[in-house]
N, C-alpha and C. Protein backbone atom coordinates (compact mmCIF):
# COMPACT_ATOMS: atom_id res chain seq x y z
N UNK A 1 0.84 -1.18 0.00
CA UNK A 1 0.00 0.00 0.00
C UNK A 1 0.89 1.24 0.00
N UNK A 2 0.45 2.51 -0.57
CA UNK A 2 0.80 3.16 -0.89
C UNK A 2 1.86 3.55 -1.92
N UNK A 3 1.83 3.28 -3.08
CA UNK A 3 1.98 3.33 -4.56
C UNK A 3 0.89 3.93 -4.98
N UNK A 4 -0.36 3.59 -4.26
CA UNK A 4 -1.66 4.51 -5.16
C UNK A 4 -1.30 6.21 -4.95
N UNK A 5 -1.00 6.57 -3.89
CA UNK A 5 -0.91 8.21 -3.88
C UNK A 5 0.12 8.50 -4.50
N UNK A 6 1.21 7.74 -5.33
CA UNK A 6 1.76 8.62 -6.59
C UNK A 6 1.26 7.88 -8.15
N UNK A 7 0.82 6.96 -7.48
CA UNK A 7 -0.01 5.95 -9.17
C UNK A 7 -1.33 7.06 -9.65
N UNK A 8 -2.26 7.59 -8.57
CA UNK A 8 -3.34 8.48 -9.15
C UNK A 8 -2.86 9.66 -10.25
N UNK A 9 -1.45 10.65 -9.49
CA UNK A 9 -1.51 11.61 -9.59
C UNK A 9 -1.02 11.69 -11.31
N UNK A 10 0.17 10.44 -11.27
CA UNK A 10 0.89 9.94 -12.51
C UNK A 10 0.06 9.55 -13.41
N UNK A 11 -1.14 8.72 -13.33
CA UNK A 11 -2.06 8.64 -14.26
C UNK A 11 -3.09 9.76 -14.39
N UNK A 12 -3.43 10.60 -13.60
CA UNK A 12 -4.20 11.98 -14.21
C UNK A 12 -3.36 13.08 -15.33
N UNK A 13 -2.19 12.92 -14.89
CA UNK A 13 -1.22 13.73 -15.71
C UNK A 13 -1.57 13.01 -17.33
N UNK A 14 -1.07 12.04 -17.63
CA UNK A 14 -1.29 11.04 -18.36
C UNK A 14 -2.56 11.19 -18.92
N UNK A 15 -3.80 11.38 -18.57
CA UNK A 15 -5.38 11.39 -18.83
C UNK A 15 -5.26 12.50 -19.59
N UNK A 16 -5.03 13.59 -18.50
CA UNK A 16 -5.33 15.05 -18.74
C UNK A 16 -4.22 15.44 -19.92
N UNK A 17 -3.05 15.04 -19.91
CA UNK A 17 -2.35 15.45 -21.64
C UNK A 17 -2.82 14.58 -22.34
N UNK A 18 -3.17 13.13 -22.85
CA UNK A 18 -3.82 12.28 -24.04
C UNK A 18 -5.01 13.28 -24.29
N UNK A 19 -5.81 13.62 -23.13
CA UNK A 19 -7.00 14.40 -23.82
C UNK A 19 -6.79 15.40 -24.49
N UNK A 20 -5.53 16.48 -24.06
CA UNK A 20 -5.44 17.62 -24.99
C UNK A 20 -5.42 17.53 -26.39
N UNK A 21 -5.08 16.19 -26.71
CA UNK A 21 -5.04 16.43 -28.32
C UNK A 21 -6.06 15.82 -29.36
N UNK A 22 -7.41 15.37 -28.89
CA UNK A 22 -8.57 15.10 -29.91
C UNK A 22 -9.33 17.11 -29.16
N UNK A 23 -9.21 17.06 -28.00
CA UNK A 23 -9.80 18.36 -27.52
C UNK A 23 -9.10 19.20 -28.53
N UNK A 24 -8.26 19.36 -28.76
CA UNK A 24 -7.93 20.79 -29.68
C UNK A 24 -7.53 20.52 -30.90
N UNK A 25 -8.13 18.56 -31.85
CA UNK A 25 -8.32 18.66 -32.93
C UNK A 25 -9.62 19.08 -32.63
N UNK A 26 -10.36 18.66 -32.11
CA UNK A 26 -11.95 19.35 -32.22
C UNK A 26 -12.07 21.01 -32.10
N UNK A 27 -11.32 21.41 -31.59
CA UNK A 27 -11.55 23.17 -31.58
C UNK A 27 -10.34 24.24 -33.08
N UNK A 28 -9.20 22.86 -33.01
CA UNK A 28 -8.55 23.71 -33.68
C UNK A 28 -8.15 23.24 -35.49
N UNK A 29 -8.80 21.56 -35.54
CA UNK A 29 -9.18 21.34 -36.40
C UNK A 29 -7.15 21.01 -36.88
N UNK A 30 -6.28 20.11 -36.03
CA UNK A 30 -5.24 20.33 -36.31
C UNK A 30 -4.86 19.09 -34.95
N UNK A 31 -4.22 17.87 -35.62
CA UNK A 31 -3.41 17.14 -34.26
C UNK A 31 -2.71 17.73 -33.97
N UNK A 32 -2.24 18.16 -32.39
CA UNK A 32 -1.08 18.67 -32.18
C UNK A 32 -0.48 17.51 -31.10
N UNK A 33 0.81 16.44 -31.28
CA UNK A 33 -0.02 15.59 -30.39
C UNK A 33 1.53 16.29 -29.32
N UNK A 34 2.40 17.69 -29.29
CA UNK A 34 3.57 17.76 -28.24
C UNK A 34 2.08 18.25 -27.43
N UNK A 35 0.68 18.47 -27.40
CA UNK A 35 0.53 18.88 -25.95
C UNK A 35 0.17 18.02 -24.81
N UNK A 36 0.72 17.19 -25.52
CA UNK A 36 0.43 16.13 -24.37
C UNK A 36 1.29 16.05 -23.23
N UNK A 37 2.52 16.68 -23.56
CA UNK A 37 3.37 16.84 -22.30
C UNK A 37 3.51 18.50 -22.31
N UNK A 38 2.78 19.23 -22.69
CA UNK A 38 3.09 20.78 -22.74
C UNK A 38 2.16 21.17 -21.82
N UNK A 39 2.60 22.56 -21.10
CA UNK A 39 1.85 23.57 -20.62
C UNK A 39 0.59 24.10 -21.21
N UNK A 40 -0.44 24.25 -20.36
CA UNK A 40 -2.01 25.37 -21.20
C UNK A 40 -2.63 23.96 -21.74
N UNK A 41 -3.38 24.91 -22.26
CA UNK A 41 -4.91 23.79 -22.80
C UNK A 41 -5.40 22.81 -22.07
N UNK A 42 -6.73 22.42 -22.77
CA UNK A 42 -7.24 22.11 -22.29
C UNK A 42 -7.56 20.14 -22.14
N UNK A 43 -7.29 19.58 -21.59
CA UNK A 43 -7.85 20.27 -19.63
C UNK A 43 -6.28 20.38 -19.25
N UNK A 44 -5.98 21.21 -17.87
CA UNK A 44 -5.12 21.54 -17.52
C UNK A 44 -4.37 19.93 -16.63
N UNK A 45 -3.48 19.61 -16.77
CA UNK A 45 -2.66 18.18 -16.32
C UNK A 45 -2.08 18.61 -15.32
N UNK A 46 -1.67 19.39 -15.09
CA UNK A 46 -0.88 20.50 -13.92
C UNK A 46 -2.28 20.40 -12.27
N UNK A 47 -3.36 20.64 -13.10
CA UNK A 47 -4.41 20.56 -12.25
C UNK A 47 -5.03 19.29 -11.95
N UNK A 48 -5.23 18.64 -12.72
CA UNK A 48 -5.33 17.01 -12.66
C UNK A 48 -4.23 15.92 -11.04
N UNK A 49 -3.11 16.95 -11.54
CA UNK A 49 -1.88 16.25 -11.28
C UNK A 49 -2.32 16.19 -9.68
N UNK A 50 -2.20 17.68 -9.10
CA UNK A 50 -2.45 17.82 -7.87
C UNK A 50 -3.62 17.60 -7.28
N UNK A 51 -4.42 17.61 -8.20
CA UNK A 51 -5.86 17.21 -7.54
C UNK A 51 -5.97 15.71 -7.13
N UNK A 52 -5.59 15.43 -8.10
CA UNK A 52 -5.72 13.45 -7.68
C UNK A 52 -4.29 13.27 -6.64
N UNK A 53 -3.36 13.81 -6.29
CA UNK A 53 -2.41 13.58 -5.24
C UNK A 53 -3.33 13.84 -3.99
N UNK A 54 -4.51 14.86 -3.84
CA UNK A 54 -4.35 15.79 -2.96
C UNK A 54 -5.96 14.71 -2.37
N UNK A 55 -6.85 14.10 -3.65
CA UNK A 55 -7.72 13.32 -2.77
C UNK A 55 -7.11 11.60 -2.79
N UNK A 56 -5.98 11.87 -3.34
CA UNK A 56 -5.67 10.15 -2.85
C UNK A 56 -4.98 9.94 -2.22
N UNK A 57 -3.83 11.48 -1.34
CA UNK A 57 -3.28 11.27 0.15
C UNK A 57 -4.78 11.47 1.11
N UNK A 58 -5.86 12.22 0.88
CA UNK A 58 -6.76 11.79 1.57
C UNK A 58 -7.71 10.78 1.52
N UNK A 59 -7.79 9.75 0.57
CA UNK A 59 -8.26 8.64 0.18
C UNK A 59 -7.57 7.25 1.47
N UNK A 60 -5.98 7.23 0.92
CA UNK A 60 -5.75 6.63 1.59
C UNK A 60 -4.53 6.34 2.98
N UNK A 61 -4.89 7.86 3.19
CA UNK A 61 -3.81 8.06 4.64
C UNK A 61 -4.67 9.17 5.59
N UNK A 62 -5.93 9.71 5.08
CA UNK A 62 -6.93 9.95 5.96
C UNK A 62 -7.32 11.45 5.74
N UNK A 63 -8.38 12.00 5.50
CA UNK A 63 -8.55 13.39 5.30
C UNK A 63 -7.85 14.47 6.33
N UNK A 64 -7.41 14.01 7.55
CA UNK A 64 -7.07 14.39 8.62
C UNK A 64 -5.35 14.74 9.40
N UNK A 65 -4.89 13.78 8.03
CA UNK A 65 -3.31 13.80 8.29
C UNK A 65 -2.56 15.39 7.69
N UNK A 66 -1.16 15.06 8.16
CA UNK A 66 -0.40 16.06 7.62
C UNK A 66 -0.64 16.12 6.26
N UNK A 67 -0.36 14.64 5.66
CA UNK A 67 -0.43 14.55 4.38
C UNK A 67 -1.10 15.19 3.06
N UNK A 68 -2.30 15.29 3.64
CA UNK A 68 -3.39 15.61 3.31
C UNK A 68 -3.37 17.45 3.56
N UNK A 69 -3.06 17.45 4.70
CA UNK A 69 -2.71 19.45 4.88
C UNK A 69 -1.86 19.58 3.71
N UNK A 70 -1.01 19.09 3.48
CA UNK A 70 0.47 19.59 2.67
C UNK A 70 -0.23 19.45 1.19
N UNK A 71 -0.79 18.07 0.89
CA UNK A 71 -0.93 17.93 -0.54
C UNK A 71 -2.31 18.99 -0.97
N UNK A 72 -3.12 19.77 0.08
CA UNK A 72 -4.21 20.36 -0.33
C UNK A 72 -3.72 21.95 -0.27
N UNK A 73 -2.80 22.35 0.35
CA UNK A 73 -1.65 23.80 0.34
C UNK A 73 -1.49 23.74 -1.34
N UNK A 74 -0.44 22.69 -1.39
CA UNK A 74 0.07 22.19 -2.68
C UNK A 74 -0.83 22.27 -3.79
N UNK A 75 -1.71 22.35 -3.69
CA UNK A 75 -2.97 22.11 -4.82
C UNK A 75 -3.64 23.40 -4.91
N UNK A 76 -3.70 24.03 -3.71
CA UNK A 76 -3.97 25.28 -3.99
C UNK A 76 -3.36 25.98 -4.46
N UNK A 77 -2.05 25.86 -4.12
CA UNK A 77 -1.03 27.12 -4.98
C UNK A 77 -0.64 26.74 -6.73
N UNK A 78 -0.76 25.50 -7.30
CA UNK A 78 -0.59 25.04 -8.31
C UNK A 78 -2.03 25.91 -9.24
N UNK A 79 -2.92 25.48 -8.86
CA UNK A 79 -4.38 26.42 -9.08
C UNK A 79 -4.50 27.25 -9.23
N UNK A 80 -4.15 28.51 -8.40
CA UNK A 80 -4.13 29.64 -8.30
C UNK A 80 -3.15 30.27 -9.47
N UNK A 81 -1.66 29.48 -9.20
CA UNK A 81 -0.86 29.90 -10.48
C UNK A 81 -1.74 29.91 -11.57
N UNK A 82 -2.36 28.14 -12.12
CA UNK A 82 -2.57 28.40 -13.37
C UNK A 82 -3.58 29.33 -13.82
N UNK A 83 -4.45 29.64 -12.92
CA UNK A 83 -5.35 30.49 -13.55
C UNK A 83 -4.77 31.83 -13.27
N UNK A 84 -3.70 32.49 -12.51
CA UNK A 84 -3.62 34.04 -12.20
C UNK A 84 -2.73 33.95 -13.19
N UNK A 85 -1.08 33.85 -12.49
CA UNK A 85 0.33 34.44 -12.84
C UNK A 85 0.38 33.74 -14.71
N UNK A 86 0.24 32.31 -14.11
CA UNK A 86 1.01 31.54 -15.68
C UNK A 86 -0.14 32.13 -16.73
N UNK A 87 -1.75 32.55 -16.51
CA UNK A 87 -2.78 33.09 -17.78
C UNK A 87 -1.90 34.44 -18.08
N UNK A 88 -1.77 35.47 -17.39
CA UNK A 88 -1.20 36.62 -17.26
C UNK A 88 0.04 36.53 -18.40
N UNK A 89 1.17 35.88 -18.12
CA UNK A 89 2.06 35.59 -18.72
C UNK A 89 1.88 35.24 -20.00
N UNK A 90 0.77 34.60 -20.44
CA UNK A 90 0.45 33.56 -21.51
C UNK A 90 -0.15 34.97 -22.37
N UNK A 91 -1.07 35.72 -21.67
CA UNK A 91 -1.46 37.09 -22.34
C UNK A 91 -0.51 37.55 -23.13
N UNK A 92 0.57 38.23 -22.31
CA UNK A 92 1.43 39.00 -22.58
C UNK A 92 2.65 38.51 -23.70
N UNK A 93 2.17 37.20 -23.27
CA UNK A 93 3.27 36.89 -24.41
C UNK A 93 2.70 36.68 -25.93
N UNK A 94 1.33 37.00 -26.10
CA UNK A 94 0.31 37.01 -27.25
C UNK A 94 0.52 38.28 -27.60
N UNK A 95 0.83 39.30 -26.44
CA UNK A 95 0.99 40.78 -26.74
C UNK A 95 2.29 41.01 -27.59
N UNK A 96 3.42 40.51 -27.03
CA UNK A 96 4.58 40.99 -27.47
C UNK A 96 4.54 40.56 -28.74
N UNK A 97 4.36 38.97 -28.89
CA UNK A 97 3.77 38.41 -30.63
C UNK A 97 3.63 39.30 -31.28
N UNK A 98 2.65 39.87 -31.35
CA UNK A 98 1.54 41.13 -32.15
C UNK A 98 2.66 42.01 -32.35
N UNK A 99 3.35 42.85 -31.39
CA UNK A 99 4.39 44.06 -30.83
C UNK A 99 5.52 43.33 -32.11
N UNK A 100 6.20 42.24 -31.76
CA UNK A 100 7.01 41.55 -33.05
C UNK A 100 7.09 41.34 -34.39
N UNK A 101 5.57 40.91 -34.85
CA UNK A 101 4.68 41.12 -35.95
C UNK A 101 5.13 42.21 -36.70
N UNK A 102 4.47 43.19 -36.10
CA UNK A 102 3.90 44.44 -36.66
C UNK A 102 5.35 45.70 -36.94
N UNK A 103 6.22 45.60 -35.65
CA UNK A 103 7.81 45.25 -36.01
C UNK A 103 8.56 45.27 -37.06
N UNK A 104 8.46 43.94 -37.58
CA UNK A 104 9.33 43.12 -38.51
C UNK A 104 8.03 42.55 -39.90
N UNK A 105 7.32 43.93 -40.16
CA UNK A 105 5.71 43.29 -41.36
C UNK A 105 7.06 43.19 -42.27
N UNK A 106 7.42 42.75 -43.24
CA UNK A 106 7.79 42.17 -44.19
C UNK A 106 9.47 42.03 -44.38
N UNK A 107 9.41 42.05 -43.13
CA UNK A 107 11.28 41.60 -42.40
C UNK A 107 11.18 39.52 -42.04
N UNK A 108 12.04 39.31 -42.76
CA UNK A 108 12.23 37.95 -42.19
C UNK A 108 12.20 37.72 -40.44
N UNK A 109 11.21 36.63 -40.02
CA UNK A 109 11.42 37.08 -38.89
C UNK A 109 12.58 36.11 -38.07
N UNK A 110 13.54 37.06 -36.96
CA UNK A 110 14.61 36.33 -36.53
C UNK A 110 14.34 35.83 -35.18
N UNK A 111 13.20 36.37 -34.41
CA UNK A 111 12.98 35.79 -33.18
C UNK A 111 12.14 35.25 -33.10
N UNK A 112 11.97 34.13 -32.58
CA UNK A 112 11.18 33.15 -31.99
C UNK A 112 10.11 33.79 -31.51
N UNK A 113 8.60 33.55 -31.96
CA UNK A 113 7.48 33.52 -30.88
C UNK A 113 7.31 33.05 -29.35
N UNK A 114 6.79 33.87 -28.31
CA UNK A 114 7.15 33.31 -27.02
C UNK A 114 5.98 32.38 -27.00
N UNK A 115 5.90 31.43 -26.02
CA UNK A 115 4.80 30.64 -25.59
C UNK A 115 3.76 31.14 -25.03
N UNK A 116 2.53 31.47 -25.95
CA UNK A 116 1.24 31.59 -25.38
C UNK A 116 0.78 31.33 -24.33
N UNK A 117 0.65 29.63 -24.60
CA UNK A 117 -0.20 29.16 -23.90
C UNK A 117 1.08 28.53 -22.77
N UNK A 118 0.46 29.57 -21.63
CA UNK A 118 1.28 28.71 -20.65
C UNK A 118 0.02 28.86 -19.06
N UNK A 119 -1.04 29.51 -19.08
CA UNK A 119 -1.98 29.27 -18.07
C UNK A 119 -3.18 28.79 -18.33
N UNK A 120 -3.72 28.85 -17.51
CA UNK A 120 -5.49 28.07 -18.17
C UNK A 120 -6.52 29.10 -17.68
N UNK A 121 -7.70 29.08 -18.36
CA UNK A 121 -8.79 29.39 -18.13
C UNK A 121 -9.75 29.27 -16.94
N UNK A 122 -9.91 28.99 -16.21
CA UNK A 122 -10.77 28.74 -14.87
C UNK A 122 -12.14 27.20 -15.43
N UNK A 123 -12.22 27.10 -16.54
CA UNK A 123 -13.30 26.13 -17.15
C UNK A 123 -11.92 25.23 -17.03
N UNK A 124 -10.52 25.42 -17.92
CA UNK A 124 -9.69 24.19 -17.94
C UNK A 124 -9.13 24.00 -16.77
N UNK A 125 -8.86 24.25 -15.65
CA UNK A 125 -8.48 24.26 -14.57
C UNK A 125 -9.67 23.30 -13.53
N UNK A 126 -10.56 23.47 -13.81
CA UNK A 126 -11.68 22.49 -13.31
C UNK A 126 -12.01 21.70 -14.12
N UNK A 127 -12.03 21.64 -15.31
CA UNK A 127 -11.66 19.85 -16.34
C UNK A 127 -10.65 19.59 -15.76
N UNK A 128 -9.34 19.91 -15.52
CA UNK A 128 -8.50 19.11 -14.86
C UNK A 128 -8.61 18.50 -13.43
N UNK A 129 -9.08 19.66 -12.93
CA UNK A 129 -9.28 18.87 -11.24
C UNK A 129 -10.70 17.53 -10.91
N UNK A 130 -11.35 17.79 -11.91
CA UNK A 130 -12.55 16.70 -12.33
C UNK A 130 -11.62 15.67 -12.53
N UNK A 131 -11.05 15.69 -13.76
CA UNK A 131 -10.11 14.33 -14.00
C UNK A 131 -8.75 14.07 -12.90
N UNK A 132 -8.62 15.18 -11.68
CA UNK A 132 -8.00 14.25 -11.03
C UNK A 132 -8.67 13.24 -10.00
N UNK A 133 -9.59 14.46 -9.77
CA UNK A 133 -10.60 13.53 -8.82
C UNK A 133 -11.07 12.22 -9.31
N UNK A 134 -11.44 12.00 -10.50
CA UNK A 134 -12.08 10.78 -10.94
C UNK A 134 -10.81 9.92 -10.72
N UNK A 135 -9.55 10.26 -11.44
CA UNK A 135 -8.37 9.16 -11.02
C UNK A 135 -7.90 8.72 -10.47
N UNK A 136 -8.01 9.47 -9.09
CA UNK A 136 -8.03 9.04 -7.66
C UNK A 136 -8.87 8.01 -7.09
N UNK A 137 -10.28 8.65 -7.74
CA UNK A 137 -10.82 7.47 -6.95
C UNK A 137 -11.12 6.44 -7.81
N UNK A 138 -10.85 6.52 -9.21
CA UNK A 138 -10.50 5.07 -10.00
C UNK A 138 -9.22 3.95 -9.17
N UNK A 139 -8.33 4.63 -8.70
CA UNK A 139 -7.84 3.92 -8.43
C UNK A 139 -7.70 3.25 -6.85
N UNK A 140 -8.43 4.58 -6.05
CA UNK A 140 -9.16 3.88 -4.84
C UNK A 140 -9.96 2.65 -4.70
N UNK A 141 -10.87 2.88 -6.15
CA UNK A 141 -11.80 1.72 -6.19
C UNK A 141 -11.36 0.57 -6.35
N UNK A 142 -10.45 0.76 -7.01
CA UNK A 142 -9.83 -0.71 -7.95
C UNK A 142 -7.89 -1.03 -7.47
């Protein structure tokens, strides 16, 4: 016992990136299959991750332990990032894009685009914590 409280969290990660990529052939009409280990989109794996750590140290070492304090701290601050600081960032770096663009209109371009997508939405941030919860207790059950 206890392999499940890092087996949940490892298989929500796992869930939550395989899904990113029929989810954003369906929106973007395009396999992309690196987001399966990438930052952003949807559902967030980052959120998955900690969510299913955070109910399967309380699954199976007790809602009441340290464990359970630490892994639900932990889950909050992962959360909070993705939807405040890492969306923020992900903005701005759509901004500077544009700022680069407009720059260099018919200049070869020499710099790299920054990474968009590096926070989530508050909808993908709770698809992820749904799918950690379910993986947790998939594997509680079984």
């Amino acid at each position: 016992m206890g392999y499940e409280m890092i087996l949940a969290p490892f298989l929500a990660f796992w869930v939550a990136g395989i899904l990113k990529v029929p989810i954003h052939r369906l929106t973007d009409h395009e396999w992309k299959w690196g987001l399966v280990t990438s930052t952003g989109g949807m559902p967030s794996s980052h959120s998955a991750t900690v969510s299913a750590l955070a109910l399967a140290v309380g699954l199976f070492d007790g809602f009441i332990s340290a464990g359970f304090a630490i892994s639900m701290v932990l889950a909050g601050v992962v959360l909070h990032d993705a939807v405040t600081i890492r969306r923020q960032a992900g903005m701005q770096a759509a901004r500077i894009n544009i700022i680069f663009d407009n720059l260099l209109a018919g200049h070869a371009l020499t710099e790299k685009d920054l990474k968009e997508v590096l926070g989530h939405t508050p909808f993908e941030v709770a698809a992820g914590v749904g799918i950690g919860l379910l993986t947790a207790l998939m594997v509680w059950l079984f």
